[in-house]
PDB file of N, CA and C in Angstrom:
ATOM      1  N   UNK A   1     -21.721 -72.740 121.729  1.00  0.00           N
ATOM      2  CA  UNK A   1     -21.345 -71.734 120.748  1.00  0.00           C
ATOM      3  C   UNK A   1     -20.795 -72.405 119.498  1.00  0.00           C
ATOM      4  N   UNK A   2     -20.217 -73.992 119.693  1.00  0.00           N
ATOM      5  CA  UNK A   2     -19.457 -74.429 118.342  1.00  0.00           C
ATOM      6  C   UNK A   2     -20.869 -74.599 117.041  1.00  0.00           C
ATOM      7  N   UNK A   3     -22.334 -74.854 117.511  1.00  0.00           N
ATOM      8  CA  UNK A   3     -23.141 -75.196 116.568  1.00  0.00           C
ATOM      9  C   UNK A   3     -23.207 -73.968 116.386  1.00  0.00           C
ATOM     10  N   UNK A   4     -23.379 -72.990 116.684  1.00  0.00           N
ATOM     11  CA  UNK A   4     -23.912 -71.663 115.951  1.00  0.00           C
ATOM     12  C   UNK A   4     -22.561 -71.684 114.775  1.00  0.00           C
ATOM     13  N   UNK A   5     -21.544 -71.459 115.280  1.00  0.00           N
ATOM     14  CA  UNK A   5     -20.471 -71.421 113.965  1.00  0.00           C
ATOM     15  C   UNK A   5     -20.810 -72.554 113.064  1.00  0.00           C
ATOM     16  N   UNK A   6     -21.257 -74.063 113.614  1.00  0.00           N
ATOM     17  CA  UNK A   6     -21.126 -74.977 112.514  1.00  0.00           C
ATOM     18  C   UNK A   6     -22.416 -74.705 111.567  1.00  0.00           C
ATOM     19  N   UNK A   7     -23.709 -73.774 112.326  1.00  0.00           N
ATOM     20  CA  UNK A   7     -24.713 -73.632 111.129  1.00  0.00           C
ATOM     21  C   UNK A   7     -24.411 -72.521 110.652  1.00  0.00           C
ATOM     22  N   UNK A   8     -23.331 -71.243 110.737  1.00  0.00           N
ATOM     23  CA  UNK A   8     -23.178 -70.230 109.998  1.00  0.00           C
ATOM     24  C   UNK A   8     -22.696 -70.810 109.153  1.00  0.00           C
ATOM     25  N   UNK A   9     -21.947 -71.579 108.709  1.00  0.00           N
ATOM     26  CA  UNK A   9     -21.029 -71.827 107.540  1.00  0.00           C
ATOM     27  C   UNK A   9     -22.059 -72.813 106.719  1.00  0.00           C
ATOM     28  N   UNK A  10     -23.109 -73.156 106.993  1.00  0.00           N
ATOM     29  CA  UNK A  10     -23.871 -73.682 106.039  1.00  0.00           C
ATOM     30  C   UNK A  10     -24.059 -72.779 104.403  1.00  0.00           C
ATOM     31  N   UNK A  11     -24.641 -73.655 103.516  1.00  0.00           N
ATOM     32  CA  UNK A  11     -24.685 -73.300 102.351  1.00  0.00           C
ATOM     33  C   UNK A  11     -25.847 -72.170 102.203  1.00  0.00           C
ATOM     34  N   UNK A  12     -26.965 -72.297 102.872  1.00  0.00           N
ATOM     35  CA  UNK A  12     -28.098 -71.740 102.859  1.00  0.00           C
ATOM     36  C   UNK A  12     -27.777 -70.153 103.653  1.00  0.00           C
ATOM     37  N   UNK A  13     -28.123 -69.172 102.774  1.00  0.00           N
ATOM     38  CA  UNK A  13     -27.727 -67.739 102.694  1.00  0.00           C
ATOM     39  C   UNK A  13     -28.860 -66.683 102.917  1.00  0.00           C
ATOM     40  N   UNK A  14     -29.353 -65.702 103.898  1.00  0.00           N
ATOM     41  CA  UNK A  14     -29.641 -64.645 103.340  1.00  0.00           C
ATOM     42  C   UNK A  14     -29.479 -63.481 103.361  1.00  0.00           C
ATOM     43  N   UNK A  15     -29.689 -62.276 102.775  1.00  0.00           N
ATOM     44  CA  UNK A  15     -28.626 -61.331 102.885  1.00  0.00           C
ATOM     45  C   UNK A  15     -29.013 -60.615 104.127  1.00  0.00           C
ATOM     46  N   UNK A  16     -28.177 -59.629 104.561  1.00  0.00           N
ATOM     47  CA  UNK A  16     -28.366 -58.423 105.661  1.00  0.00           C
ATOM     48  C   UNK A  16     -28.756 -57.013 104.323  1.00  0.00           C
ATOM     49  N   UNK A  17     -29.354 -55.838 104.919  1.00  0.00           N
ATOM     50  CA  UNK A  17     -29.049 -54.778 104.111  1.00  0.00           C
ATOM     51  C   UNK A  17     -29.209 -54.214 105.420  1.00  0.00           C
ATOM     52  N   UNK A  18     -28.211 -53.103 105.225  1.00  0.00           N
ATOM     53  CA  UNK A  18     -27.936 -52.009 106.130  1.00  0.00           C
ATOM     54  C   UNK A  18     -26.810 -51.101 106.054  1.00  0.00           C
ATOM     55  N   UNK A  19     -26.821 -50.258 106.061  1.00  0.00           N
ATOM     56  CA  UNK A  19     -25.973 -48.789 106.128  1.00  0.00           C
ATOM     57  C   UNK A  19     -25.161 -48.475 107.109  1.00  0.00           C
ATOM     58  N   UNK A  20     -23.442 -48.779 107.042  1.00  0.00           N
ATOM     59  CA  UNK A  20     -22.671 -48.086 108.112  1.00  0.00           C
ATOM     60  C   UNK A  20     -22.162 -47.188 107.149  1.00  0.00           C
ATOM     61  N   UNK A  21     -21.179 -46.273 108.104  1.00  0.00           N
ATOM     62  CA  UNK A  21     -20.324 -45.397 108.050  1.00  0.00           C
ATOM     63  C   UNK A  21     -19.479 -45.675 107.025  1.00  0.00           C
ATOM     64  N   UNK A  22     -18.726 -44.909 106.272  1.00  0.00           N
ATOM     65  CA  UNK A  22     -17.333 -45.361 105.265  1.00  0.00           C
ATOM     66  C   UNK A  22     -16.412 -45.830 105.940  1.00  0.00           C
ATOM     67  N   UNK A  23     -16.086 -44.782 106.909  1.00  0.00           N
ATOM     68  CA  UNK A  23     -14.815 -45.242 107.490  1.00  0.00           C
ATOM     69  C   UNK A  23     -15.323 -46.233 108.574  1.00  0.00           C
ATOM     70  N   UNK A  24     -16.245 -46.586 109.275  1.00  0.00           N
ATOM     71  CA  UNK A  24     -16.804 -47.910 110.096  1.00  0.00           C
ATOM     72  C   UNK A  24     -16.155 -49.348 109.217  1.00  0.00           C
ATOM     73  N   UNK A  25     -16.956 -48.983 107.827  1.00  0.00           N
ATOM     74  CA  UNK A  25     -16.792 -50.259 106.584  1.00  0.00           C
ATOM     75  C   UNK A  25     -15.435 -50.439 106.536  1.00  0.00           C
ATOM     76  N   UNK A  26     -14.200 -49.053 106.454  1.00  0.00           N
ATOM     77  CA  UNK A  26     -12.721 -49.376 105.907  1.00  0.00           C
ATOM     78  C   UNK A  26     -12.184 -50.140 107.096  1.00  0.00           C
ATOM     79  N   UNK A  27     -12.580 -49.796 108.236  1.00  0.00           N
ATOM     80  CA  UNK A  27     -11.948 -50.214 109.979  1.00  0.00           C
ATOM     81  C   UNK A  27     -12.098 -51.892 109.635  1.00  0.00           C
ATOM     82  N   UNK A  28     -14.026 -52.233 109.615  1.00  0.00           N
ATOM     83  CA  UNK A  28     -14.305 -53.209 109.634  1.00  0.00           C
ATOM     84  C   UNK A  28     -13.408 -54.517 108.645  1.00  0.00           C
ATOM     85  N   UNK A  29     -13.700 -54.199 107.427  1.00  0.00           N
ATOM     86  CA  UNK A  29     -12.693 -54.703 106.247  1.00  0.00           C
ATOM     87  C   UNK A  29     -11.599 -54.960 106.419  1.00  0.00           C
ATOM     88  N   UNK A  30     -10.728 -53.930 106.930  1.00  0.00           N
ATOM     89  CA  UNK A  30      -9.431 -53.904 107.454  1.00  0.00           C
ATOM     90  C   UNK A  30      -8.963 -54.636 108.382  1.00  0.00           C
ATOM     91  N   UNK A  31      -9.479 -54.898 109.575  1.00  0.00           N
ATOM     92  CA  UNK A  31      -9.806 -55.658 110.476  1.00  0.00           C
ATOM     93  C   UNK A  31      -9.884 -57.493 110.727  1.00  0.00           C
ATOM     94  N   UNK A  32     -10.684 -57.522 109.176  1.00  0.00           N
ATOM     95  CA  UNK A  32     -10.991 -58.891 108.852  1.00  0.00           C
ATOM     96  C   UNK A  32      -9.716 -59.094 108.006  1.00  0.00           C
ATOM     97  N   UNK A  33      -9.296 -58.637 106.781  1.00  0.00           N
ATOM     98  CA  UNK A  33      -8.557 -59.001 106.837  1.00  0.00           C
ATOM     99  C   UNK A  33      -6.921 -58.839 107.280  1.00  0.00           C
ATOM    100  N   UNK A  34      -6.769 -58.346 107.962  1.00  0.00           N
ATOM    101  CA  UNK A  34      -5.755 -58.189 108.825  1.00  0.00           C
ATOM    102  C   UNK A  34      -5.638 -59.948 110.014  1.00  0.00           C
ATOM    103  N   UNK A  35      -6.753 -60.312 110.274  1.00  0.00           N
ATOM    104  CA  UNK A  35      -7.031 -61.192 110.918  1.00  0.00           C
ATOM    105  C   UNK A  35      -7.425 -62.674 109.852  1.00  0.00           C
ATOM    106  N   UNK A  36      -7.585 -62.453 108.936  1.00  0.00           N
ATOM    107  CA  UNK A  36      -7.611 -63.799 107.254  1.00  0.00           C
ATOM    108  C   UNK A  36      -9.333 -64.308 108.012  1.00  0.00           C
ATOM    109  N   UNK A  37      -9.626 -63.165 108.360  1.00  0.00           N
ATOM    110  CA  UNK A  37     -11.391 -64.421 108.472  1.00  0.00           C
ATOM    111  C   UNK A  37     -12.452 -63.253 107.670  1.00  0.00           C
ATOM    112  N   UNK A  38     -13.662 -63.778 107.031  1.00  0.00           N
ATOM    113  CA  UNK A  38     -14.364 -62.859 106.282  1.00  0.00           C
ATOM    114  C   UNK A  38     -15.266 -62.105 107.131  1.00  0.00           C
ATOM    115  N   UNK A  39     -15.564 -61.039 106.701  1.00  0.00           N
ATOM    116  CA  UNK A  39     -16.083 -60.463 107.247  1.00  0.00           C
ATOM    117  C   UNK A  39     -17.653 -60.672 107.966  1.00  0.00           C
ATOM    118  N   UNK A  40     -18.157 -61.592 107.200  1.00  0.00           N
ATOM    119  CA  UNK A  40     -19.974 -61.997 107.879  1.00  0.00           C
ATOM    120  C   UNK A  40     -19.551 -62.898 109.438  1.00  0.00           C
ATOM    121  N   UNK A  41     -18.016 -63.922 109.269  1.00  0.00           N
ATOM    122  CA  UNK A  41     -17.798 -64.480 110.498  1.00  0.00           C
ATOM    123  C   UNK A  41     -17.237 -63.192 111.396  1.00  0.00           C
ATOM    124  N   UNK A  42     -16.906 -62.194 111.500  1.00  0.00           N
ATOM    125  CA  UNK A  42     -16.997 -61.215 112.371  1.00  0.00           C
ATOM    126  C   UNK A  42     -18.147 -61.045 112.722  1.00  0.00           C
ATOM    127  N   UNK A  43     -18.920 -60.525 112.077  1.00  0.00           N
ATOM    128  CA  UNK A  43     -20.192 -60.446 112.680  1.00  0.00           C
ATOM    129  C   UNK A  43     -20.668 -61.628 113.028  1.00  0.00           C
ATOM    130  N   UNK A  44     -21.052 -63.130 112.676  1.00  0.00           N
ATOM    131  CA  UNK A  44     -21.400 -64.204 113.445  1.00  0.00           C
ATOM    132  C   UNK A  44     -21.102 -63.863 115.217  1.00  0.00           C
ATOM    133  N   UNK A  45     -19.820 -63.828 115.312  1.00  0.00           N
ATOM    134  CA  UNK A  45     -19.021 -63.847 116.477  1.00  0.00           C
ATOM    135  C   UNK A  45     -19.675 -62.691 117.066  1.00  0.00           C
ATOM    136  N   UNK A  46     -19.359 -61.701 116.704  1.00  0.00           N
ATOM    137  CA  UNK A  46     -20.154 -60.287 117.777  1.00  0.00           C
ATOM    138  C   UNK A  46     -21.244 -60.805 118.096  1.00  0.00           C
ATOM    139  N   UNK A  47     -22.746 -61.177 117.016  1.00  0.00           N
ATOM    140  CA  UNK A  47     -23.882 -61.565 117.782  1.00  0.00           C
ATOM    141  C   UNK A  47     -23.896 -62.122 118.428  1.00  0.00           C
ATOM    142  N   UNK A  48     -22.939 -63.310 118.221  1.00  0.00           N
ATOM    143  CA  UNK A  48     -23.086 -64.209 119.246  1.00  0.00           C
ATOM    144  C   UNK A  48     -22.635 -63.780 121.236  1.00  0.00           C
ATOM    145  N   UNK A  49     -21.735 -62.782 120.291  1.00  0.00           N
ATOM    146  CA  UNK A  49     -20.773 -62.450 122.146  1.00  0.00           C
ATOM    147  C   UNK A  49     -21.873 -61.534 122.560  1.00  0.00           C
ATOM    148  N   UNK A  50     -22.694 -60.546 122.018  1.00  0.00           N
ATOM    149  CA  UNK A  50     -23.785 -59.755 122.802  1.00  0.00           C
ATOM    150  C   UNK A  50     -24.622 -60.222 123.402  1.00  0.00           C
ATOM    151  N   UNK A  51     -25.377 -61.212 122.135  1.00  0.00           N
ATOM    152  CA  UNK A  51     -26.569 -62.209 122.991  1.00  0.00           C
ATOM    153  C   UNK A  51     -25.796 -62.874 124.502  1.00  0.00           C
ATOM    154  N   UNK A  52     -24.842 -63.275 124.364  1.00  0.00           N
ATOM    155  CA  UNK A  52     -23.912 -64.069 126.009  1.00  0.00           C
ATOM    156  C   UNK A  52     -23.827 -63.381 126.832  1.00  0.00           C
ATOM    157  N   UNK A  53     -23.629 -62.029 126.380  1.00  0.00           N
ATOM    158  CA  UNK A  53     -23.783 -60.694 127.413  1.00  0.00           C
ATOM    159  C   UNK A  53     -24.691 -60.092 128.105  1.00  0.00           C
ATOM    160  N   UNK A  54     -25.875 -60.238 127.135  1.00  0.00           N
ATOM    161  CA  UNK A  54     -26.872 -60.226 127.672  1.00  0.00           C
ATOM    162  C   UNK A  54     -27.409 -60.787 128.851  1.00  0.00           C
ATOM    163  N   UNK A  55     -27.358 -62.048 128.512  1.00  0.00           N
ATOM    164  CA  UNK A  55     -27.760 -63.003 129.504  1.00  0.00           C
ATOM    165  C   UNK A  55     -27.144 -62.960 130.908  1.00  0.00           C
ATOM    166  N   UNK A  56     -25.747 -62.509 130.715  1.00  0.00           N
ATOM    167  CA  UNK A  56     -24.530 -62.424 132.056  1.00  0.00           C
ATOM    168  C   UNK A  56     -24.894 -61.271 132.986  1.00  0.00           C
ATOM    169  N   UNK A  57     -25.577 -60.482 131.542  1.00  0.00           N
ATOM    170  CA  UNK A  57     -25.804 -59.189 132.878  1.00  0.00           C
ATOM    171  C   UNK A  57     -27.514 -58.993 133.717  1.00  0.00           C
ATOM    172  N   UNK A  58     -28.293 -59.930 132.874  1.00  0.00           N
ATOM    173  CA  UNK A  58     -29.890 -59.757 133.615  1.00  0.00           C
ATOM    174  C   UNK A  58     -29.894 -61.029 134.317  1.00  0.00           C
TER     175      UNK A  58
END
């Protein structure tokens, strides 16, 4: 799991587009920073913990 974080933080970028909720976005935002990490490494971390989940449960 440490290389997936060490290639998220690479320089090379591309975007997401997608549509949540307002109040999903204020939770999410809030959340991050309440915790000082940005918000795309939240999401890094979730994909990463689902894909692990995945695997744990098939």
């Amino acid at each position: 799991m440490d290389q997936f974080f060490k290639d998220a933080g690479s320089d090379e970028k591309k975007d997401l587009n997608f549509k949540v909720p307002p109040n999903f976005h204020a939770d999410y935002k809030a959340f991050a920073a309440q915790h000082g990490v940005p918000m795309s490494d939240i999401l890094y971390r979730s994909f990463q913990l689902f894909r692990l989940s995945l695997i744990w449960t098939h």
